[in-house]
C-alpha atoms as a PDB file:
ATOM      1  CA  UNK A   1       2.122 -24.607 -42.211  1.00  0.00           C
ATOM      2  CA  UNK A   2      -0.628 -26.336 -44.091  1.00  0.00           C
ATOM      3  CA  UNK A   3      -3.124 -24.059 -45.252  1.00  0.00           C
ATOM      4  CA  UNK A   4      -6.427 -26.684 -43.918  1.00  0.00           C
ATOM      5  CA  UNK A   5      -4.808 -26.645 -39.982  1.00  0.00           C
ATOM      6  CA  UNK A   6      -6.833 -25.558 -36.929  1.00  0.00           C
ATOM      7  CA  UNK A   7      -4.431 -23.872 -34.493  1.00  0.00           C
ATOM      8  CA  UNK A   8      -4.880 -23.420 -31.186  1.00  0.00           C
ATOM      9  CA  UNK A   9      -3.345 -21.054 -28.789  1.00  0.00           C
ATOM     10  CA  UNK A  10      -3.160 -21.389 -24.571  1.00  0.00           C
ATOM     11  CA  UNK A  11      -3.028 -17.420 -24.765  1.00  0.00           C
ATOM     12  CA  UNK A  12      -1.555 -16.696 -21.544  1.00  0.00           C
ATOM     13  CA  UNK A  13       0.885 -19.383 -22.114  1.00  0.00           C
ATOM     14  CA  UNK A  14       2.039 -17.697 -25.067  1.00  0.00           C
ATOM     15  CA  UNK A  15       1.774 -13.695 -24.194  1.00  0.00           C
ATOM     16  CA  UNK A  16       4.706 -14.879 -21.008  1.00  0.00           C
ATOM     17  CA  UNK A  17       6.671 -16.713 -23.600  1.00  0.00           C
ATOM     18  CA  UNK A  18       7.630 -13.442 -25.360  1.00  0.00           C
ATOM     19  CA  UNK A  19       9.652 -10.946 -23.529  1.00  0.00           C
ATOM     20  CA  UNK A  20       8.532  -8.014 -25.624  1.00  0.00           C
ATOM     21  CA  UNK A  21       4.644  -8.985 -25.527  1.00  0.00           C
ATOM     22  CA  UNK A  22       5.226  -9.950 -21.970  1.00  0.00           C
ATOM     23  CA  UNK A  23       6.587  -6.322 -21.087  1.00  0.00           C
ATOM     24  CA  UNK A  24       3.464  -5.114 -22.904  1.00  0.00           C
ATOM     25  CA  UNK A  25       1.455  -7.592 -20.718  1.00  0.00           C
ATOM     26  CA  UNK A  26       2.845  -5.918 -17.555  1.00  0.00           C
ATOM     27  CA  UNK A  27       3.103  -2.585 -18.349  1.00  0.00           C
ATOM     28  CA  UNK A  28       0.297  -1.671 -20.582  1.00  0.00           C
ATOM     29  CA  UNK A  29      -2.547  -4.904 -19.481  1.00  0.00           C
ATOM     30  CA  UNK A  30      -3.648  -8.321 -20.725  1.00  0.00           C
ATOM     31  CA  UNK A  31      -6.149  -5.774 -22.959  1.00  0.00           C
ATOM     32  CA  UNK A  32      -2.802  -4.332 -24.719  1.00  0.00           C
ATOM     33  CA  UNK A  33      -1.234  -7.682 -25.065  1.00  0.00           C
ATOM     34  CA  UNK A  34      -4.117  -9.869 -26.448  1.00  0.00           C
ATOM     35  CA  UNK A  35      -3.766  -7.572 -29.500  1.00  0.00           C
ATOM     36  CA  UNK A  36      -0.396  -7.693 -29.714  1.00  0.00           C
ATOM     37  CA  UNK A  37      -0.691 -11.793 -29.908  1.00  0.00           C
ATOM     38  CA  UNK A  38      -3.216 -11.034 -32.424  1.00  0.00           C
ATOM     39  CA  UNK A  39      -1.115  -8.664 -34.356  1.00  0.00           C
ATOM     40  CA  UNK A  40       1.712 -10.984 -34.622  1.00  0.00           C
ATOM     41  CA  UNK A  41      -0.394 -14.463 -35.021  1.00  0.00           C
ATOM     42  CA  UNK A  42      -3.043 -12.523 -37.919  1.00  0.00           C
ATOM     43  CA  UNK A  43      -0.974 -13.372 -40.967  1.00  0.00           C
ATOM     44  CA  UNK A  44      -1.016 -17.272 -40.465  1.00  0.00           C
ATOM     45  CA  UNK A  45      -4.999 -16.709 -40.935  1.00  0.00           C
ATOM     46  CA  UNK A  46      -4.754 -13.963 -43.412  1.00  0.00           C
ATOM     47  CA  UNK A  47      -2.134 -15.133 -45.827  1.00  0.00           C
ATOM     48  CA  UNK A  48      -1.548 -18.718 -44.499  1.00  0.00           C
ATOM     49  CA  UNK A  49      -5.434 -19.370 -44.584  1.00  0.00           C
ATOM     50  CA  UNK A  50      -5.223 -21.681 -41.483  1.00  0.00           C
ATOM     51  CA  UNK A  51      -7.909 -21.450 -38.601  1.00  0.00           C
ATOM     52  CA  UNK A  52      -7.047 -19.494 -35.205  1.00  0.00           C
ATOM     53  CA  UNK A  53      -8.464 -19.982 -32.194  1.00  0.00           C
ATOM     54  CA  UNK A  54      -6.579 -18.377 -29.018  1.00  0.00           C
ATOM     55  CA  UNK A  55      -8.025 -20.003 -25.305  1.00  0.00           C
ATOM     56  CA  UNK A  56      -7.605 -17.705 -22.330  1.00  0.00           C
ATOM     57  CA  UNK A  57      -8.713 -18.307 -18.860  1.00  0.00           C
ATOM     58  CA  UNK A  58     -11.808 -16.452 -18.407  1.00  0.00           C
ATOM     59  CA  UNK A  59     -13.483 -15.649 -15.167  1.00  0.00           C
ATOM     60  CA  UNK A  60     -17.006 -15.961 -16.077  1.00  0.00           C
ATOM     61  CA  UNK A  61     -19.684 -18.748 -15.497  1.00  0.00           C
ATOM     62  CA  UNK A  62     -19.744 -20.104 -18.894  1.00  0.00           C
ATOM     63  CA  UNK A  63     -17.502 -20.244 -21.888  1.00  0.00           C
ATOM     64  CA  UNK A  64     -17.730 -16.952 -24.490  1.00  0.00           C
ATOM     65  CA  UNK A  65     -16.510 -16.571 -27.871  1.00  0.00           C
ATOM     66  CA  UNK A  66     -15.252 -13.550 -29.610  1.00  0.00           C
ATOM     67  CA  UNK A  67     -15.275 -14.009 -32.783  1.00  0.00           C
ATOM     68  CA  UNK A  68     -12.801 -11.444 -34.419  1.00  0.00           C
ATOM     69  CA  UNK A  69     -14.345  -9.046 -37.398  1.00  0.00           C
ATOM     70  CA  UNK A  70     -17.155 -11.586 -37.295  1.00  0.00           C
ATOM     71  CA  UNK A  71     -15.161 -14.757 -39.381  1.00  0.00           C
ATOM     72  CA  UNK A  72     -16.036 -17.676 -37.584  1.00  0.00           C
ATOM     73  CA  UNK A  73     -12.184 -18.909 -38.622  1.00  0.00           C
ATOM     74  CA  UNK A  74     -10.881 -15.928 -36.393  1.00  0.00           C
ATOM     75  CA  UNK A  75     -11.727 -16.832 -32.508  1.00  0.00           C
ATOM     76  CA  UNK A  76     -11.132 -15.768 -29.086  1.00  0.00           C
ATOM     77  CA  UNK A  77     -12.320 -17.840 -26.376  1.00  0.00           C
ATOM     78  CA  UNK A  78     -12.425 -17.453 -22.528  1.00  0.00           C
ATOM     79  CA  UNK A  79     -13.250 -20.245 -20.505  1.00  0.00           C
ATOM     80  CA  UNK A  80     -15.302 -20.585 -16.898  1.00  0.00           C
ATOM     81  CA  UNK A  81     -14.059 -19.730 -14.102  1.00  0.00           C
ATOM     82  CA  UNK A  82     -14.176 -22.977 -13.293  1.00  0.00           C
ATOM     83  CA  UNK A  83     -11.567 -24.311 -16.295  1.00  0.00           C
ATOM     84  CA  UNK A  84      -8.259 -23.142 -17.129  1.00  0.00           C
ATOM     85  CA  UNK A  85      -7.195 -22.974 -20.736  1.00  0.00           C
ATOM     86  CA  UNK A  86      -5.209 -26.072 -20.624  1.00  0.00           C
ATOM     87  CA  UNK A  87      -7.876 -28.304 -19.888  1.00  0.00           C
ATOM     88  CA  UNK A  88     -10.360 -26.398 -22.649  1.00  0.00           C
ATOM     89  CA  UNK A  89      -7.840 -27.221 -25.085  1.00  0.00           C
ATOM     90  CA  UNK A  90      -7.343 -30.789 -23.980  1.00  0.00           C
ATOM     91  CA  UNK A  91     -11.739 -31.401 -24.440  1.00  0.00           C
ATOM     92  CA  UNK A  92     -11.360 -29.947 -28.208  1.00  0.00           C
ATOM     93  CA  UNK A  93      -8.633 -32.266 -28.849  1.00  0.00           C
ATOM     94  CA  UNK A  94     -10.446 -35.353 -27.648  1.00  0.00           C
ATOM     95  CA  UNK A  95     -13.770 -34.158 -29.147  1.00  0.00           C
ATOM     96  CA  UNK A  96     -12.840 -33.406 -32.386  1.00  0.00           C
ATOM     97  CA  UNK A  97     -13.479 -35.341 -35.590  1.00  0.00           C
ATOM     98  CA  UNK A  98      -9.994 -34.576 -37.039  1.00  0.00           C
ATOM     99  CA  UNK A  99      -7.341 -33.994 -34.625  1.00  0.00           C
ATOM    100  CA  UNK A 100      -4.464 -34.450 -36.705  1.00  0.00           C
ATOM    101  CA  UNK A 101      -5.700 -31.241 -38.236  1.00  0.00           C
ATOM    102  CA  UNK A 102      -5.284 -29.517 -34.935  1.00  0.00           C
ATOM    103  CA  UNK A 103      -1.871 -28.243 -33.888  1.00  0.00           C
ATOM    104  CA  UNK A 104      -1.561 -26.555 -29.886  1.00  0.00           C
ATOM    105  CA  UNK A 105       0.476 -24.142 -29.527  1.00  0.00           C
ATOM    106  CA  UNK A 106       2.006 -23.534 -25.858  1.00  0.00           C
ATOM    107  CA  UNK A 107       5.567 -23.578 -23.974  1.00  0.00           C
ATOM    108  CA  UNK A 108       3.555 -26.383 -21.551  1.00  0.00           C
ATOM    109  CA  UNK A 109       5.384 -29.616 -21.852  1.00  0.00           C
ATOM    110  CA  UNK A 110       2.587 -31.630 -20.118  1.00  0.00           C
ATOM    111  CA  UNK A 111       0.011 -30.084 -22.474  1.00  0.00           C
ATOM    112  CA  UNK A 112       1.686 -30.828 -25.785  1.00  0.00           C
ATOM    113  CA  UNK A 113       2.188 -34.274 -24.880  1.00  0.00           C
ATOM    114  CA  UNK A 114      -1.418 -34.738 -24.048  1.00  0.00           C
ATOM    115  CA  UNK A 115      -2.695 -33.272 -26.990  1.00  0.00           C
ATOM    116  CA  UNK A 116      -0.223 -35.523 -28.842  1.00  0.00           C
ATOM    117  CA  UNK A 117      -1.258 -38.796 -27.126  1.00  0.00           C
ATOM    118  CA  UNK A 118      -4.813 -37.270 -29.121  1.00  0.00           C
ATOM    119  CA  UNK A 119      -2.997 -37.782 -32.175  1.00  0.00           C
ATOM    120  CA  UNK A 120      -2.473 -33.442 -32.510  1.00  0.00           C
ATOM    121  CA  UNK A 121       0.661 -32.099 -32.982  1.00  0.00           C
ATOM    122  CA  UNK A 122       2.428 -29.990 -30.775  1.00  0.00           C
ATOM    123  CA  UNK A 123       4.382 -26.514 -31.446  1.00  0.00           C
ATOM    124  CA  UNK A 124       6.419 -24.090 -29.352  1.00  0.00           C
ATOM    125  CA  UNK A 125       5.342 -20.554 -29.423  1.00  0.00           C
ATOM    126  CA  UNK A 126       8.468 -19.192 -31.098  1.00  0.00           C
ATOM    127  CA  UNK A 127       8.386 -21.223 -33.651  1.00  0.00           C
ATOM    128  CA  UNK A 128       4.774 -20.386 -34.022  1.00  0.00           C
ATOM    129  CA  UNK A 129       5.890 -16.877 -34.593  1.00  0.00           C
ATOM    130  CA  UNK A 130       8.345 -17.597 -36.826  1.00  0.00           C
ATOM    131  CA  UNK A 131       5.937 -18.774 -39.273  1.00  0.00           C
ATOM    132  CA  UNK A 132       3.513 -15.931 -38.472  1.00  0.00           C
ATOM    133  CA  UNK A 133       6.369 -13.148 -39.342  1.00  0.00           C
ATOM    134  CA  UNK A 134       7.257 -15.440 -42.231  1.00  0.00           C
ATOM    135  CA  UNK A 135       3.351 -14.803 -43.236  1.00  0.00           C
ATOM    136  CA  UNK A 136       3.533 -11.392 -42.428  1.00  0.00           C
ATOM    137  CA  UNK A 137       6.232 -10.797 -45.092  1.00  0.00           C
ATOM    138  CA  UNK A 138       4.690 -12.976 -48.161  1.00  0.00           C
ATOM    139  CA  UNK A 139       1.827 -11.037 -47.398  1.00  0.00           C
ATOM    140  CA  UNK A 140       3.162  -7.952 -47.559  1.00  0.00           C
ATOM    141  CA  UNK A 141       5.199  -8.830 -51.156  1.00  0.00           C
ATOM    142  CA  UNK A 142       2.490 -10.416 -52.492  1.00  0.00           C
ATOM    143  CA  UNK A 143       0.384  -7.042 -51.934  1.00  0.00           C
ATOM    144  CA  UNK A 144       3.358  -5.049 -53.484  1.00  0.00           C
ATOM    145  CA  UNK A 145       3.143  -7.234 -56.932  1.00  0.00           C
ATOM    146  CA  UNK A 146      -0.456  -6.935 -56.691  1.00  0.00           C
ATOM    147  CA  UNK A 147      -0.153  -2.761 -56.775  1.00  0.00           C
ATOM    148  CA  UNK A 148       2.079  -2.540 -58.980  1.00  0.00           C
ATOM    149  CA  UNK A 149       0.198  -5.391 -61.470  1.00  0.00           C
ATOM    150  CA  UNK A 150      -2.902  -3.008 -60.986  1.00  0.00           C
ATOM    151  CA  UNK A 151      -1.086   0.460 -61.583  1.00  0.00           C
ATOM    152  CA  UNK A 152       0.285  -1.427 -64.862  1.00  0.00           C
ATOM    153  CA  UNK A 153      -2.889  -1.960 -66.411  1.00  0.00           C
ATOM    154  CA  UNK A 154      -4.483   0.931 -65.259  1.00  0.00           C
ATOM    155  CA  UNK A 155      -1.624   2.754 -67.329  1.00  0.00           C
ATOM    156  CA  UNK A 156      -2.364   0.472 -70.230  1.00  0.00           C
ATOM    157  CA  UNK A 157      -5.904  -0.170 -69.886  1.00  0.00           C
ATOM    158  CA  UNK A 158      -7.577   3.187 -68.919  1.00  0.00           C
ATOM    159  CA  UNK A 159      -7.960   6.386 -70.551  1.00  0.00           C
ATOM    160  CA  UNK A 160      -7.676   8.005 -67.861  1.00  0.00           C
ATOM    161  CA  UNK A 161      -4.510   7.818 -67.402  1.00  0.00           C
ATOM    162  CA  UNK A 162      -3.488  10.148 -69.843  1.00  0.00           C
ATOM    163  CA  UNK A 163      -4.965  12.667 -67.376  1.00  0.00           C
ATOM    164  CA  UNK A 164      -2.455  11.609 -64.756  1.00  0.00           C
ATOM    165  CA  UNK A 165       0.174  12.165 -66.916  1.00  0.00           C
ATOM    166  CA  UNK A 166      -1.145  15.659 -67.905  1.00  0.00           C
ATOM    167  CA  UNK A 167      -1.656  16.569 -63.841  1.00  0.00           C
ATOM    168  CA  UNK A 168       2.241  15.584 -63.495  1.00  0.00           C
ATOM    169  CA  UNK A 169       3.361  17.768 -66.612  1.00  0.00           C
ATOM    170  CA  UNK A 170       0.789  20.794 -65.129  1.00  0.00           C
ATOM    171  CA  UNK A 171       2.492  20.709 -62.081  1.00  0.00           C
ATOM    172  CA  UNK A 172       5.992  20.488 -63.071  1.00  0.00           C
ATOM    173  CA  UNK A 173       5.624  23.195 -65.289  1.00  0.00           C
ATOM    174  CA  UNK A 174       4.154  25.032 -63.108  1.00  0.00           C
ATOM    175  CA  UNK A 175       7.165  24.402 -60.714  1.00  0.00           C
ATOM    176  CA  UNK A 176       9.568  25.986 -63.289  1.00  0.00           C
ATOM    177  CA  UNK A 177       7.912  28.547 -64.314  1.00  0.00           C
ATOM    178  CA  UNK A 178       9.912  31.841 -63.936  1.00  0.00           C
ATOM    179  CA  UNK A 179       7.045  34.738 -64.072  1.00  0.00           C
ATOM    180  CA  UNK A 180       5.128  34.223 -60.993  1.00  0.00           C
ATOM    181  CA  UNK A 181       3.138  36.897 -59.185  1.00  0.00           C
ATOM    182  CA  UNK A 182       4.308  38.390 -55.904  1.00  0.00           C
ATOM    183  CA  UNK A 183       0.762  36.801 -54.277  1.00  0.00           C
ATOM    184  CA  UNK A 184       1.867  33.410 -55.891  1.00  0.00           C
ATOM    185  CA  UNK A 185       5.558  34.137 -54.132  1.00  0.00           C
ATOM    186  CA  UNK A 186       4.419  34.708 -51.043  1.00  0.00           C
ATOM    187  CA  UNK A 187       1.768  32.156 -50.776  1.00  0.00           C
ATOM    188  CA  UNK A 188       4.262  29.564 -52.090  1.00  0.00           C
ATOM    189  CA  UNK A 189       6.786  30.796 -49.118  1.00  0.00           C
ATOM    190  CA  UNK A 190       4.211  30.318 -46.407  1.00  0.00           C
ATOM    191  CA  UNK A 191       3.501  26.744 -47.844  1.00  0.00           C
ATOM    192  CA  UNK A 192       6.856  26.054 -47.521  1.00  0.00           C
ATOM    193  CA  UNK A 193       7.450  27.085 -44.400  1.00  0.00           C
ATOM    194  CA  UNK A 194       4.416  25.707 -42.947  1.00  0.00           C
ATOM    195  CA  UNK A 195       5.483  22.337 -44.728  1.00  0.00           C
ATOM    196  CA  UNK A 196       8.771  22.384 -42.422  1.00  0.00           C
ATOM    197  CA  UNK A 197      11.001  22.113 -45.860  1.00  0.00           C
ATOM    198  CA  UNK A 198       9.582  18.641 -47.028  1.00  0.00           C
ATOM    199  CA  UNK A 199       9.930  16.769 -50.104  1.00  0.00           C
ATOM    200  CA  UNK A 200       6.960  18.288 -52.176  1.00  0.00           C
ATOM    201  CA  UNK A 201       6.961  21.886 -51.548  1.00  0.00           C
ATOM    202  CA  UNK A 202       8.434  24.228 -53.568  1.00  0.00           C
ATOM    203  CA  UNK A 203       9.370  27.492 -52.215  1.00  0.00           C
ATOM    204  CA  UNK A 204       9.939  30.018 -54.777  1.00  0.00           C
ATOM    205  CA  UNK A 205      13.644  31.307 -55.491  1.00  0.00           C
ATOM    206  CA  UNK A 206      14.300  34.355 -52.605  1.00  0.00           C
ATOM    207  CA  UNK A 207      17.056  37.234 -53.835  1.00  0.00           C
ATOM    208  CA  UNK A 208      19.236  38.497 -51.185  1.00  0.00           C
ATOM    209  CA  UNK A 209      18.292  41.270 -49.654  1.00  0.00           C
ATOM    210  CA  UNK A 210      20.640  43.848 -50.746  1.00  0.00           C
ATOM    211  CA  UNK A 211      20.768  42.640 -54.066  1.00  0.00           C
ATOM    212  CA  UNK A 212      16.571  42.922 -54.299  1.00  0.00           C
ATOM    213  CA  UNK A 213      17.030  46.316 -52.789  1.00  0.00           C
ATOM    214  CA  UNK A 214      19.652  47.469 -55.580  1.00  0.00           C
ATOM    215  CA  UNK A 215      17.621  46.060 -58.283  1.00  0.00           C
ATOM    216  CA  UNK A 216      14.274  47.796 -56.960  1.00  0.00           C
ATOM    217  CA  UNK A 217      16.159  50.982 -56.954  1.00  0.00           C
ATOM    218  CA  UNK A 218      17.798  50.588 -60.323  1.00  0.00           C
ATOM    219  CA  UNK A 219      14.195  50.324 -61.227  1.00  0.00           C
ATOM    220  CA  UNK A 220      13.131  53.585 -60.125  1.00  0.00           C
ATOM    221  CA  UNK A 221      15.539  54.967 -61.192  1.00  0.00           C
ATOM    222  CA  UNK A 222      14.641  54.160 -65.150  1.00  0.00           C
ATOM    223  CA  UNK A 223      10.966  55.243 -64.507  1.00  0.00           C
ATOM    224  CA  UNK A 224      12.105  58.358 -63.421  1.00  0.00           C
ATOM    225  CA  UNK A 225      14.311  59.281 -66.376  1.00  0.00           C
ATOM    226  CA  UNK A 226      10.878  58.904 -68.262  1.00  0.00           C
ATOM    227  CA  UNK A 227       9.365  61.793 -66.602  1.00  0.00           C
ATOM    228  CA  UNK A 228      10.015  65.315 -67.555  1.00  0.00           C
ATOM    229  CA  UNK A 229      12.680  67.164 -65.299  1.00  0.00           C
ATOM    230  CA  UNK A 230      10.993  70.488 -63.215  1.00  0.00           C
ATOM    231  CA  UNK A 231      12.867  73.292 -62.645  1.00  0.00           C
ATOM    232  CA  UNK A 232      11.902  74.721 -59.373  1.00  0.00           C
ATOM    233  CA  UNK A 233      12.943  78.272 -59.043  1.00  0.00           C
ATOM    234  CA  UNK A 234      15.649  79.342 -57.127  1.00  0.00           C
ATOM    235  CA  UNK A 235      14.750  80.647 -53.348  1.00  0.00           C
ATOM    236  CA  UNK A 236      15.100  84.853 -52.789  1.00  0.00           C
ATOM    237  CA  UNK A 237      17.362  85.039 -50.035  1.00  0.00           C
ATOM    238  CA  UNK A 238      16.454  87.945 -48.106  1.00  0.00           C
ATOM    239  CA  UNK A 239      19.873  89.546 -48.377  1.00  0.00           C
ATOM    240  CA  UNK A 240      18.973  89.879 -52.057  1.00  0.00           C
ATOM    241  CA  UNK A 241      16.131  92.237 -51.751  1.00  0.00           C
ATOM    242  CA  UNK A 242      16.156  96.151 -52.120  1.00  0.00           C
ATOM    243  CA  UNK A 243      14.971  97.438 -48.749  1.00  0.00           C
ATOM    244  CA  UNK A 244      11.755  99.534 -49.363  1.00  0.00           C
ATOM    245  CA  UNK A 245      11.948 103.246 -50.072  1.00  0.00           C
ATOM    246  CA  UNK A 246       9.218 105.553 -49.361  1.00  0.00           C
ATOM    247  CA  UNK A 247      10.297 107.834 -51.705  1.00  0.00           C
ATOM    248  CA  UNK A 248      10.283 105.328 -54.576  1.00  0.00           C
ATOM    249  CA  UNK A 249       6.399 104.141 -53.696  1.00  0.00           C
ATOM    250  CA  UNK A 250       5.560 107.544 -54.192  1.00  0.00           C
ATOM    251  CA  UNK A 251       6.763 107.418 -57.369  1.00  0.00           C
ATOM    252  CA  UNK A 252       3.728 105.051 -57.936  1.00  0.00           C
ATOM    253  CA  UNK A 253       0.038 105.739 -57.483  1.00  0.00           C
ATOM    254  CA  UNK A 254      -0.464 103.435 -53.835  1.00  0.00           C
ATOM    255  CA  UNK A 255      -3.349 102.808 -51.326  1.00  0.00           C
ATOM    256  CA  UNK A 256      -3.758 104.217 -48.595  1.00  0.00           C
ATOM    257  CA  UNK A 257      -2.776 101.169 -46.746  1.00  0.00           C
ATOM    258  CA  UNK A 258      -0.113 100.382 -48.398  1.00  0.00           C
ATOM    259  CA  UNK A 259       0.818 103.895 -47.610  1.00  0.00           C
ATOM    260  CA  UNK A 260       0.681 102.977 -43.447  1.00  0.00           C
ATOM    261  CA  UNK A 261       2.922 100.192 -44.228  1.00  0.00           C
ATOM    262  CA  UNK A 262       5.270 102.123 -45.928  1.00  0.00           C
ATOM    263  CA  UNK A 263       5.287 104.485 -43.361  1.00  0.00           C
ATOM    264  CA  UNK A 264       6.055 101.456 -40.852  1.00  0.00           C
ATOM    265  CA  UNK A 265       8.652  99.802 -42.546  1.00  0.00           C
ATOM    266  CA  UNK A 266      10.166 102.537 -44.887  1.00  0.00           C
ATOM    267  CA  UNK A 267      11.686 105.402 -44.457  1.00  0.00           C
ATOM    268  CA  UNK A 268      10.002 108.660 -43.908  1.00  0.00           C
ATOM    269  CA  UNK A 269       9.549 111.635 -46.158  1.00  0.00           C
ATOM    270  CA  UNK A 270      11.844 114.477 -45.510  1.00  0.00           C
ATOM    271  CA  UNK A 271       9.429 117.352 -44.290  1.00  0.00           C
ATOM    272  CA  UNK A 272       9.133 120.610 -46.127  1.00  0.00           C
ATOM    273  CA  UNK A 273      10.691 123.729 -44.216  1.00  0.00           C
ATOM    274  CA  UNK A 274       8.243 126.621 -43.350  1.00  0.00           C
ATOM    275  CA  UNK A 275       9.135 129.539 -44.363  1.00  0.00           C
ATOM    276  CA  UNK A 276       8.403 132.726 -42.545  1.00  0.00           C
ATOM    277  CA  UNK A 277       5.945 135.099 -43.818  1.00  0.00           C
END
């Protein structure tokens, strides 16, 4: 479609012609599905660089305009109460200067061929859209070789860039780097779980739990050999011990109350016989 064309668009027309913007239309509002028209007609102005005007019937007293992100090539207009969309487009046909650069755009037979007998051409609305996804995609290619044309000559161009390279080789090493702290472990397990298992995290390698258990006791086990071995003496068992004699303490000077206790536990001195006088 010629780049210098003025298309207009009986909106309603259009919207009905679709089945999936006319399930929008029904389900969802004409609010829903005049941006859905707008979504899939935006390329033709965008990339194709051809003026858009889209005519619904209004309910208001007077014609308004919306003009869309403020481009006077990018229009929505509602018409009066009074006038349905079909006649609107049939007065810009007849008034304008150039109407061979105007092509309508509805599924209305009578319409088309009135705005032809004007000396404007005619189109269907899928064919309309047709063109518009054709847009949509040389758009979207021609922004992909624009990218990558940019990200060339940055790389080139720009000192900078070197620094990009040096962020990928800090991270990477960083990744592979096999003495990490048990805080760095840990946090870099709770990223990756958080992260759901994504493509960018990078949980840190996990030992199996026995085997981390084995190797943590192994450990010990060398610090310990280190140390110097106590001997802890032996415990008395009581069947060990000479029971007390009374007549061995007195052997030894004692106190008086260690005398009681001997008294209490010991045995007893043998007691001298009297003898007569």
């Amino acid at each position: 479609m010629a780049a210098d064309r003025h298309i207009i668009i009986d909106g309603w027309n259009a919207v009905r012609s679709n089945p999936a913007m006319e399930k929008i239309f029904l389900e969802r509002g004409l609010d829903a599905a005049r941006e859905e028209l707008w979504r899939l007609v935006g390329p033709l102005h965008d990339y194709g660089g051809a003026r858009v005007t889209i005519v619904y019937d209004g309910r208001g007293d007077e014609v308004s305009i919306l003009r869309r992100n403020g481009i006077n090539t990018l229009s929505e207009v509602f018409t009066p109460s009074c006038m349905t969309a079909d006649e609107l487009i049939e007065q810009l046909c007849a008034s304008s200067s150039n109407p061979s650069g105007i092509t309508v755009v509805s599924r209305d037979n009578l319409l088309r061929l009135t705005a032809t007998t004007f000396g404007a051409a005619a189109l269907a609305p899928d064919k309309l859209f047709d063109g518009a996804r054709g847009c949509s995609r040389a758009m979207a290619e021609s922004l992909r070789l624009s990218n990558a044309a940019a990200d060339r000559k940055w790389n080139s161009e720009n000192a900078f860039a070197l620094l990009d390279t040096f962020d990928l080789e800090v991270r990477e090493a960083a990744r592979r780097a096999e003495i990490i702290s048990k805080h760095m472990k840990k946090r870099r397990r709770r990223l990756a779980s958080a992260a759901g298992g994504r493509e960018g995290g990078c949980p840190a390698p996990a030992l199996p739990a026995n085997k981390s258990k084995k190797a943590f006791s192994a450990q010990v086990k060398s610090f310990a050999a280190l140390e110097p071995k106590k001997v802890s003496p032996a415990p008395k068992r009581v069947s060990d011990e000479k029971p007390f004699s009374f007549s061995e303490a007195l052997k030894k000077p004692m106190s008086l109350s260690e005398i009681a206790a001997a008294k209490v536990l010991g045995d007893k001195p043998a007691r001298k016989k009297k003898r007569n006088k």
